[in-house]
PDB file of N, CA and C in Angstrom:
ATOM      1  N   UNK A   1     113.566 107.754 108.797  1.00  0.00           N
ATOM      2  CA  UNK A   1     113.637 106.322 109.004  1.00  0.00           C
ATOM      3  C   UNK A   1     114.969 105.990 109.670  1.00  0.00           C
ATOM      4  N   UNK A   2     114.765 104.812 110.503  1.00  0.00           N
ATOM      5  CA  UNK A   2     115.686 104.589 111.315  1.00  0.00           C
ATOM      6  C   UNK A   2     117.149 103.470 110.455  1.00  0.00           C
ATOM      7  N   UNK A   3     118.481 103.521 110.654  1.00  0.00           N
ATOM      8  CA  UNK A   3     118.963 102.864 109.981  1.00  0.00           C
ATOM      9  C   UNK A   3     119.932 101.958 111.532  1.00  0.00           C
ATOM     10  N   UNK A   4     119.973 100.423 111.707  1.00  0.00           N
ATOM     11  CA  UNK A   4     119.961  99.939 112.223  1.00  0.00           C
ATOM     12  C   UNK A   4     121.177  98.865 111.916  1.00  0.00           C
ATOM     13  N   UNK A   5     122.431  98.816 112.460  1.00  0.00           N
ATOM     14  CA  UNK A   5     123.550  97.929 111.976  1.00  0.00           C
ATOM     15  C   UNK A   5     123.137  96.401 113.169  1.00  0.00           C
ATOM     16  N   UNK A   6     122.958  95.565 112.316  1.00  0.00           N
ATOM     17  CA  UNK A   6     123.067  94.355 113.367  1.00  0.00           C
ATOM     18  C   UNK A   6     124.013  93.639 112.906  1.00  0.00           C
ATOM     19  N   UNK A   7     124.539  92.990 113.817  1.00  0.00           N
ATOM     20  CA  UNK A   7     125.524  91.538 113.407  1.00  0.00           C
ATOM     21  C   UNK A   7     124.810  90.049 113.719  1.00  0.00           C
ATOM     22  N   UNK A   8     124.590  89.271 113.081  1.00  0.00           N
ATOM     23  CA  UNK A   8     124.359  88.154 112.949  1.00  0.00           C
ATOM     24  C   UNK A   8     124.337  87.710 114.422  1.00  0.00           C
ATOM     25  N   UNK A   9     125.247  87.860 115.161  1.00  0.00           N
ATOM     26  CA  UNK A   9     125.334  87.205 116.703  1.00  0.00           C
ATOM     27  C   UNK A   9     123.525  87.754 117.446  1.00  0.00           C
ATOM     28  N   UNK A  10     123.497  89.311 117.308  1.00  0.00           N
ATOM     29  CA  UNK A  10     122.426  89.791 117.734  1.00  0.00           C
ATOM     30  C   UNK A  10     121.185  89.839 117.201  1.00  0.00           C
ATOM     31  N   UNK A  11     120.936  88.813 116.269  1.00  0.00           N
ATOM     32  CA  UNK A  11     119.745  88.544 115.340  1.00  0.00           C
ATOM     33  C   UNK A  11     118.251  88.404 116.256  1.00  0.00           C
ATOM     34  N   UNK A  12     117.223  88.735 116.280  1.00  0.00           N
ATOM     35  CA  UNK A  12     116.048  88.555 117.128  1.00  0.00           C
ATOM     36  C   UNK A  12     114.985  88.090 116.244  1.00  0.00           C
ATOM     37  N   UNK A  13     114.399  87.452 116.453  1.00  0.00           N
ATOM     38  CA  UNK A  13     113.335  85.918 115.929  1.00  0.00           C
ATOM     39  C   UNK A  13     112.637  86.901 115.009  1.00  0.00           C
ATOM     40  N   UNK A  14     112.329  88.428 115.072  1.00  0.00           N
ATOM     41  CA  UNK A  14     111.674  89.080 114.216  1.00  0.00           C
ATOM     42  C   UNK A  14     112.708  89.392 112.902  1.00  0.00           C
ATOM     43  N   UNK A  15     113.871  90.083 112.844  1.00  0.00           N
ATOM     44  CA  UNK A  15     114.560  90.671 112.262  1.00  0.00           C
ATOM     45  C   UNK A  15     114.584  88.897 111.186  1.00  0.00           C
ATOM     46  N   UNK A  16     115.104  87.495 112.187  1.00  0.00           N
ATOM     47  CA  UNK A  16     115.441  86.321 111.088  1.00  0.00           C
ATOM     48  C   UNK A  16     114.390  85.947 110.422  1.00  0.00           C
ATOM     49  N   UNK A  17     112.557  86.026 111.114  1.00  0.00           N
ATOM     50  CA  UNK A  17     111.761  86.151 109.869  1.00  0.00           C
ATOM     51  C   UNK A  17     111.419  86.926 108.593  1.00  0.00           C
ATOM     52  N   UNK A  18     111.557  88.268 108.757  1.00  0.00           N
ATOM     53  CA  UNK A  18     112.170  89.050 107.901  1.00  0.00           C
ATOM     54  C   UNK A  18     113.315  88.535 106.566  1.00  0.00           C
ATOM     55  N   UNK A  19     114.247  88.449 107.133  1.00  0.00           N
ATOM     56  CA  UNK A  19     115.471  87.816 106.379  1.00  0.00           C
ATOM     57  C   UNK A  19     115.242  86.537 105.585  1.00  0.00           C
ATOM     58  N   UNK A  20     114.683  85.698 106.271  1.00  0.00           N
ATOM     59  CA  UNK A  20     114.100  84.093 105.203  1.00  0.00           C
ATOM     60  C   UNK A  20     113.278  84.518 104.721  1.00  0.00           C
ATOM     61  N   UNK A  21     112.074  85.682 104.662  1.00  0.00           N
ATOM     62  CA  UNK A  21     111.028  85.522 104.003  1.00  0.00           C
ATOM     63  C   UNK A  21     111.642  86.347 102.609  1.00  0.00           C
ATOM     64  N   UNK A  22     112.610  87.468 103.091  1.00  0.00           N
ATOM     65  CA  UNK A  22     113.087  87.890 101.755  1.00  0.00           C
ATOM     66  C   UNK A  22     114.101  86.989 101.369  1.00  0.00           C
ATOM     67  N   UNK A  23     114.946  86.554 101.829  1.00  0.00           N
ATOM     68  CA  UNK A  23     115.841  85.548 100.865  1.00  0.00           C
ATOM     69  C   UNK A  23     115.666  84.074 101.141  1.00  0.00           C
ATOM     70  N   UNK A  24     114.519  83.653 100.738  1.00  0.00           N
ATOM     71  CA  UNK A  24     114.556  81.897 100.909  1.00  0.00           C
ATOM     72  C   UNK A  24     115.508  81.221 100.278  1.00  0.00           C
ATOM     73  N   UNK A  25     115.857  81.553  99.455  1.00  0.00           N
ATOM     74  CA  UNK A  25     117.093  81.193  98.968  1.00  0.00           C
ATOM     75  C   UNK A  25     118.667  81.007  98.991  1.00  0.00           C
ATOM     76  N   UNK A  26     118.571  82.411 100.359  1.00  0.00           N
ATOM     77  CA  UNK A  26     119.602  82.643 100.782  1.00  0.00           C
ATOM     78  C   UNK A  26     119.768  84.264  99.926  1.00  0.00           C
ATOM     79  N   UNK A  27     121.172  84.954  99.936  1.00  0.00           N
ATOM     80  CA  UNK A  27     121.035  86.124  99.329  1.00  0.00           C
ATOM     81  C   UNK A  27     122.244  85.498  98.738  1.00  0.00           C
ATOM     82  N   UNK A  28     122.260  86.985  97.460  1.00  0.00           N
ATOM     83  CA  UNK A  28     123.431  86.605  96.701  1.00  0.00           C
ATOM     84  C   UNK A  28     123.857  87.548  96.522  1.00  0.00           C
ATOM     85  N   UNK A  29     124.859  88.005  96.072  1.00  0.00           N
ATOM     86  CA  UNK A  29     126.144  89.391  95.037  1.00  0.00           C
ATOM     87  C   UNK A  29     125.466  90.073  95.388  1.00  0.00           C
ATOM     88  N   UNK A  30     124.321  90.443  94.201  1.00  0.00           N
ATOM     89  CA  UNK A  30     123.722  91.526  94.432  1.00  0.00           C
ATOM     90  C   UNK A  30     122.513  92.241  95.343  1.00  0.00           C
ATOM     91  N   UNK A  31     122.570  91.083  96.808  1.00  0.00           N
ATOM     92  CA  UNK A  31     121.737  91.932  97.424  1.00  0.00           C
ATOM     93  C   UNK A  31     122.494  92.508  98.585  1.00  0.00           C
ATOM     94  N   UNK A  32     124.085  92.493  98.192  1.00  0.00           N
ATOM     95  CA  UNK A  32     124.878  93.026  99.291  1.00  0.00           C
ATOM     96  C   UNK A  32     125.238  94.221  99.394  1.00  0.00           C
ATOM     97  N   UNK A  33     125.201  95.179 100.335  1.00  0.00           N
ATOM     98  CA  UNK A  33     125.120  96.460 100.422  1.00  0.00           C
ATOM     99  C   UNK A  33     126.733  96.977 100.999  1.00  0.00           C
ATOM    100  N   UNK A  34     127.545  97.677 100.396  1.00  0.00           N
ATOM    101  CA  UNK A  34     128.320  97.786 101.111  1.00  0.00           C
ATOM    102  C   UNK A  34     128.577  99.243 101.603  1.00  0.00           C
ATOM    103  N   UNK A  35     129.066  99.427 102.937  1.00  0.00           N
ATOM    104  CA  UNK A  35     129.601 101.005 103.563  1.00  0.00           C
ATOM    105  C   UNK A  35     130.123 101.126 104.588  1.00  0.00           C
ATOM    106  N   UNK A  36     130.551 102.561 105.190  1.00  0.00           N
ATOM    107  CA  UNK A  36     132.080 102.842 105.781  1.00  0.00           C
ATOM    108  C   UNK A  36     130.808 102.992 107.276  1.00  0.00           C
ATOM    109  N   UNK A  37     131.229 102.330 108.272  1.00  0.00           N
ATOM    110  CA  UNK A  37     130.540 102.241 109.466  1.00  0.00           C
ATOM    111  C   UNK A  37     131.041 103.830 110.206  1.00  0.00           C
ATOM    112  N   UNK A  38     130.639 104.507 111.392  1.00  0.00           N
ATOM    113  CA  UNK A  38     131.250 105.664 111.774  1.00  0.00           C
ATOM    114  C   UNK A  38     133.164 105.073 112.579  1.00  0.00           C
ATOM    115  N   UNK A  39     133.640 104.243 112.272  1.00  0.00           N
ATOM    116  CA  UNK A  39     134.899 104.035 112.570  1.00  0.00           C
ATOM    117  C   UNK A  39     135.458 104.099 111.466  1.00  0.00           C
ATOM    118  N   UNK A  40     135.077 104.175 110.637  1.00  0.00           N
ATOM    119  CA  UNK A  40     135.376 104.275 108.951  1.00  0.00           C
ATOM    120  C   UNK A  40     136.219 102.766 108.220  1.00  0.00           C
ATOM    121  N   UNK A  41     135.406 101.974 109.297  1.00  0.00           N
ATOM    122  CA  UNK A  41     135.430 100.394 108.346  1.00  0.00           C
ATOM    123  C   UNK A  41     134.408  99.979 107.264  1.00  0.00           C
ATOM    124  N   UNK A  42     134.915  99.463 106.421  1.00  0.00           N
ATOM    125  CA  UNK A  42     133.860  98.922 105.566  1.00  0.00           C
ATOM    126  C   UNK A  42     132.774  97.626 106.107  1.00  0.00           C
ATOM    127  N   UNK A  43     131.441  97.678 105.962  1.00  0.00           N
ATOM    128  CA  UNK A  43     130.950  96.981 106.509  1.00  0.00           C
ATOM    129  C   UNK A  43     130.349  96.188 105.206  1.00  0.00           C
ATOM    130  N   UNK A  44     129.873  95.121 105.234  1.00  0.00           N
ATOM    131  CA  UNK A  44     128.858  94.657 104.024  1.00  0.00           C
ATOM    132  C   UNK A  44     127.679  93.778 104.822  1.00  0.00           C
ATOM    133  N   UNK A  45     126.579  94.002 104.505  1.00  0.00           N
ATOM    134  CA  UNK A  45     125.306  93.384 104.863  1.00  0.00           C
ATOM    135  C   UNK A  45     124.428  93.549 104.095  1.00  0.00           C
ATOM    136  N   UNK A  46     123.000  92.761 104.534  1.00  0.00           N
ATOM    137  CA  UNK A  46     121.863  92.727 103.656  1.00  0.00           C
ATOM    138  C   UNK A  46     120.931  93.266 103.873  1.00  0.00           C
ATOM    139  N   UNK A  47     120.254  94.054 103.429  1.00  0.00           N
ATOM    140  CA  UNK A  47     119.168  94.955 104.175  1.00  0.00           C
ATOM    141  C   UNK A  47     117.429  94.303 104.040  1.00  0.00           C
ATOM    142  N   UNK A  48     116.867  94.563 105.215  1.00  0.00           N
ATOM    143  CA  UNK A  48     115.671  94.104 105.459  1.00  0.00           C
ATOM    144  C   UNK A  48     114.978  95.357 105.974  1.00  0.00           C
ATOM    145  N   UNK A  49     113.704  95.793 105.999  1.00  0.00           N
ATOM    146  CA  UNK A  49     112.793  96.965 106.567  1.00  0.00           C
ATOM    147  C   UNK A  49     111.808  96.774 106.999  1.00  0.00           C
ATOM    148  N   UNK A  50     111.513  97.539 107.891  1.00  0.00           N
ATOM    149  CA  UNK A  50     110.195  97.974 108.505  1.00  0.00           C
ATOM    150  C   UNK A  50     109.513  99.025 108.060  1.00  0.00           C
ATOM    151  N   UNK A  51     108.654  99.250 108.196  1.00  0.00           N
ATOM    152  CA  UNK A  51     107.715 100.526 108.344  1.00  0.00           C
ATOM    153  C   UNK A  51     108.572 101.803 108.992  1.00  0.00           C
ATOM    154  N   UNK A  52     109.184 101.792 110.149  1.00  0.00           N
ATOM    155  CA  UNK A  52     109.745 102.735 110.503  1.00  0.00           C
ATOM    156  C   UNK A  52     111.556 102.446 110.792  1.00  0.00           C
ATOM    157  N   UNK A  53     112.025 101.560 110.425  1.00  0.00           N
ATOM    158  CA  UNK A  53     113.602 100.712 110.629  1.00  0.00           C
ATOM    159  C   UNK A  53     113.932 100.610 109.392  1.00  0.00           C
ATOM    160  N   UNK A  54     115.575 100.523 109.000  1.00  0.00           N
ATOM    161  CA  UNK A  54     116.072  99.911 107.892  1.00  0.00           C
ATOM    162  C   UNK A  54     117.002  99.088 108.591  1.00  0.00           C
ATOM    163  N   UNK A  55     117.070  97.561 108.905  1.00  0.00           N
ATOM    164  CA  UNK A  55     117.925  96.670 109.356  1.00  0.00           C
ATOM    165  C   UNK A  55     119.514  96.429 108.688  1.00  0.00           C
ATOM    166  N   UNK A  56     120.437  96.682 108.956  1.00  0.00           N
ATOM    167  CA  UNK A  56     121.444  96.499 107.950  1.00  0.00           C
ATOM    168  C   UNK A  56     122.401  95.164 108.435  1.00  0.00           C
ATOM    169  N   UNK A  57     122.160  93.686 108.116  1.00  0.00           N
ATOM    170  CA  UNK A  57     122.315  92.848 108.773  1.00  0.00           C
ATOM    171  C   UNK A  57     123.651  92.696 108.214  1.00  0.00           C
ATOM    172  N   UNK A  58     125.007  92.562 109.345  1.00  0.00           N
ATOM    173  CA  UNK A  58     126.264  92.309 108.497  1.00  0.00           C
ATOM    174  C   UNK A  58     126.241  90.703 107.685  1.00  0.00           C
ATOM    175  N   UNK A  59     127.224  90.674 107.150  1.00  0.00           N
ATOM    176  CA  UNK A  59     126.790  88.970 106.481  1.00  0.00           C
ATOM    177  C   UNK A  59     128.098  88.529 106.826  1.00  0.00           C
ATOM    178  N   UNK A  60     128.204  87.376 106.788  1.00  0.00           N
ATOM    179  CA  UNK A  60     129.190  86.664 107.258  1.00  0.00           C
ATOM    180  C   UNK A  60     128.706  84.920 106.887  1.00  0.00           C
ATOM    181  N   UNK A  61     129.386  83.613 106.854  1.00  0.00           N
ATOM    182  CA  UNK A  61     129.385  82.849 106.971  1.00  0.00           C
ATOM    183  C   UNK A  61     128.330  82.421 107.483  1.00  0.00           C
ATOM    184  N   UNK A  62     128.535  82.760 108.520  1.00  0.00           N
ATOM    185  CA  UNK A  62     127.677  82.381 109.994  1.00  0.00           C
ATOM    186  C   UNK A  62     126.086  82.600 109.905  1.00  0.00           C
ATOM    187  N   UNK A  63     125.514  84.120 109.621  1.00  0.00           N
ATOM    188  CA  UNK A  63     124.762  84.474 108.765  1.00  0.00           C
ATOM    189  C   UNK A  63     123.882  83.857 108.116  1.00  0.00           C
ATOM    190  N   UNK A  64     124.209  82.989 107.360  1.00  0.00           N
ATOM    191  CA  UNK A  64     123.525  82.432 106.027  1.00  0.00           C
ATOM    192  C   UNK A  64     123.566  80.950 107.130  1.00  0.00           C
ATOM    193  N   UNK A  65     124.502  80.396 107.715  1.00  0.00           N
ATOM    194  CA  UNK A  65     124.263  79.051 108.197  1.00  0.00           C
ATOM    195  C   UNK A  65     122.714  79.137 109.464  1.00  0.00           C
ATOM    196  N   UNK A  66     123.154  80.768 110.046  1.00  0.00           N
ATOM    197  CA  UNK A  66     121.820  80.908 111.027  1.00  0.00           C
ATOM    198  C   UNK A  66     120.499  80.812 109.970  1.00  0.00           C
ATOM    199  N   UNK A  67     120.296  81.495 109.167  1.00  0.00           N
ATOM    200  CA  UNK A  67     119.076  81.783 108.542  1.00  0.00           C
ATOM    201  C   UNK A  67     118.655  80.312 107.969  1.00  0.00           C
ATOM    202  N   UNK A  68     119.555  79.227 107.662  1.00  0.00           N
ATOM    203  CA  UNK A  68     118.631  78.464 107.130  1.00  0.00           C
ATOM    204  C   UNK A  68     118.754  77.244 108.565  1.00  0.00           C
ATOM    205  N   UNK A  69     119.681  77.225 109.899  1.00  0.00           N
ATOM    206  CA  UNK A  69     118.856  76.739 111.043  1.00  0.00           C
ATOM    207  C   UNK A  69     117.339  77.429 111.508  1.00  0.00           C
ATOM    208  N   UNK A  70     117.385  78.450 110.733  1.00  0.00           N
ATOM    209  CA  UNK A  70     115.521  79.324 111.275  1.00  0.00           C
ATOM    210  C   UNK A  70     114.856  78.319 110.746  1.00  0.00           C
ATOM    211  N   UNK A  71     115.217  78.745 108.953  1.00  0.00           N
ATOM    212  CA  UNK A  71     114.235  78.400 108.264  1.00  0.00           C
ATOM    213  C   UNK A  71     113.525  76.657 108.748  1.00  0.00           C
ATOM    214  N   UNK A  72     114.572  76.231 108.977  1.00  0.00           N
ATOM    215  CA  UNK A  72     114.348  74.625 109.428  1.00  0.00           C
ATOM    216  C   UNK A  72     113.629  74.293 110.609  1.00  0.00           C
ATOM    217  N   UNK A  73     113.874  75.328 111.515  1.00  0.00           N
ATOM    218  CA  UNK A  73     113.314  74.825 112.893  1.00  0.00           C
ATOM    219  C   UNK A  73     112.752  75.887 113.637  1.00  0.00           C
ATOM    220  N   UNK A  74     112.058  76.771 113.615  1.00  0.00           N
ATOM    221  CA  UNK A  74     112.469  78.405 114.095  1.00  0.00           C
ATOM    222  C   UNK A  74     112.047  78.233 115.362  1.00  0.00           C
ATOM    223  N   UNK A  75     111.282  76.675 115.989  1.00  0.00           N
ATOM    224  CA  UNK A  75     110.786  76.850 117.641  1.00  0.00           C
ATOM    225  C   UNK A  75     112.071  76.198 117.828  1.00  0.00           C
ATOM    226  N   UNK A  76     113.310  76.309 117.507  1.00  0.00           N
ATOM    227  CA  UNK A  76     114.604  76.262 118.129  1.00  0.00           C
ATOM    228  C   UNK A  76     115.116  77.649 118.541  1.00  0.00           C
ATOM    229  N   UNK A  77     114.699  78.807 118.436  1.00  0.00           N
ATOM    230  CA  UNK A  77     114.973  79.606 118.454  1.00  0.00           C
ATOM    231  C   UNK A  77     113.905  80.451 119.671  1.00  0.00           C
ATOM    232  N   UNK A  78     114.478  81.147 120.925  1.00  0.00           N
ATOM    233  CA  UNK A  78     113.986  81.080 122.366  1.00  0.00           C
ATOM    234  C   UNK A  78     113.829  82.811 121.720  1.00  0.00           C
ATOM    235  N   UNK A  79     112.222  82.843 121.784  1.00  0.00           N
ATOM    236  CA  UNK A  79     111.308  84.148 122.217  1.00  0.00           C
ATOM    237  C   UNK A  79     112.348  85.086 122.967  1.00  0.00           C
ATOM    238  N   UNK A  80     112.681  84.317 124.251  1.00  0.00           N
ATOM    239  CA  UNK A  80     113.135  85.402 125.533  1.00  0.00           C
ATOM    240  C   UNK A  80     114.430  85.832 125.168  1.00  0.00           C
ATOM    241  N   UNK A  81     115.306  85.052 124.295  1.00  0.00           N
ATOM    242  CA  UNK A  81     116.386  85.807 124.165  1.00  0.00           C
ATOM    243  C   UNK A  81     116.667  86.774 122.864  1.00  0.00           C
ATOM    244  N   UNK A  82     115.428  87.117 122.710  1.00  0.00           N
ATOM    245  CA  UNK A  82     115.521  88.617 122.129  1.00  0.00           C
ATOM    246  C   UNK A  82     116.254  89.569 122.256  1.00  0.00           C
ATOM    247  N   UNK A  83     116.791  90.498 121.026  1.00  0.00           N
ATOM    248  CA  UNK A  83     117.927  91.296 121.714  1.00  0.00           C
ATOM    249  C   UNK A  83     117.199  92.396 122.287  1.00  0.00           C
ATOM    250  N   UNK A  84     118.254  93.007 123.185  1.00  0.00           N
ATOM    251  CA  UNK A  84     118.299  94.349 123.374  1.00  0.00           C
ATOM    252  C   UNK A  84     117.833  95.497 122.584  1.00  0.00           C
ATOM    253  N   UNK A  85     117.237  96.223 122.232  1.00  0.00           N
ATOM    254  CA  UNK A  85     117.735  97.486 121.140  1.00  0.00           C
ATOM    255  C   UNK A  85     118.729  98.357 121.542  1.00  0.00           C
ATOM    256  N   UNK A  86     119.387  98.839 122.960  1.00  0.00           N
ATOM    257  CA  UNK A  86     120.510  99.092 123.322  1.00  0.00           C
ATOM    258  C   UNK A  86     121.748  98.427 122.619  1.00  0.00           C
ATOM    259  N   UNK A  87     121.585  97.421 122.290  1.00  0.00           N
ATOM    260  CA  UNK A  87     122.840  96.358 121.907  1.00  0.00           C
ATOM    261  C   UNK A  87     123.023  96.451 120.350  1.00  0.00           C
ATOM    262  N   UNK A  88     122.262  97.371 119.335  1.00  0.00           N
ATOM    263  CA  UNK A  88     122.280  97.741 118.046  1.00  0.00           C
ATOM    264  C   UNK A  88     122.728  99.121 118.152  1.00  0.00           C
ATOM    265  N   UNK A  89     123.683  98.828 116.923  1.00  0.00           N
ATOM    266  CA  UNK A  89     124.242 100.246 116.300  1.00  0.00           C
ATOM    267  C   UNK A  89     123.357 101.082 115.581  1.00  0.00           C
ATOM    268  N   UNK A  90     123.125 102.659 116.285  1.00  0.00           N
ATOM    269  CA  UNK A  90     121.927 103.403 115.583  1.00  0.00           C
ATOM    270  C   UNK A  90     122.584 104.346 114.538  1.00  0.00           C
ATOM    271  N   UNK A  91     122.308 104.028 113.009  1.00  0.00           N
ATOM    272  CA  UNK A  91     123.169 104.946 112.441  1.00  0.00           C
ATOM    273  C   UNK A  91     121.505 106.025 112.253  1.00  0.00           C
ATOM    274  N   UNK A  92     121.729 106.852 112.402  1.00  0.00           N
ATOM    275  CA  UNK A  92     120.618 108.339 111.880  1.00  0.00           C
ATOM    276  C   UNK A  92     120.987 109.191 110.594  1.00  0.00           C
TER     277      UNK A  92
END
């Protein structure tokens, strides 16, 4: 299985339905994951999955303010600017 670092900036309309449907609430303490990225920084995020992906979304402020502009409006949020998968960190 694939393990997948995103940052909040690079969020794609699939990965933020994912994320509200598991935390409508928002997340809390304990659904934060923390570990040493390959630069050997500590990272902390929330994890979401696929069938064949493990998403490791960093958290931040910002984060939690995006997920509940989804939850509110999500045809504010443009199909086409989907990310890249080039533009995600592939941890294996």
């Amino acid at each position: 299985m694939n393990r997948v670092i995103v940052d909040y900036t690079k969020l794609t309309t699939d990965i933020l339905d994912m994320l509200v449907e598991k935390y409508p609430d928002g997340y809390d303490y304990s659904d934060i994951i923390s570990f040493k990225n390959a630069k050997g920084e500590t990272i902390k995020a929330v994890e979401v999955r696929t069938e064949t992906t493990i998403y490791l979304v960093k958290i931040s402020s910002k984060l939690e303010q995006t997920m509940e502009d989804y939850a509110e409006d999500e045809d504010s949020f443009d199909e086409d600017e989907d990310l890249d998968l080039d533009d995600l960190e592939d941890e294996d």
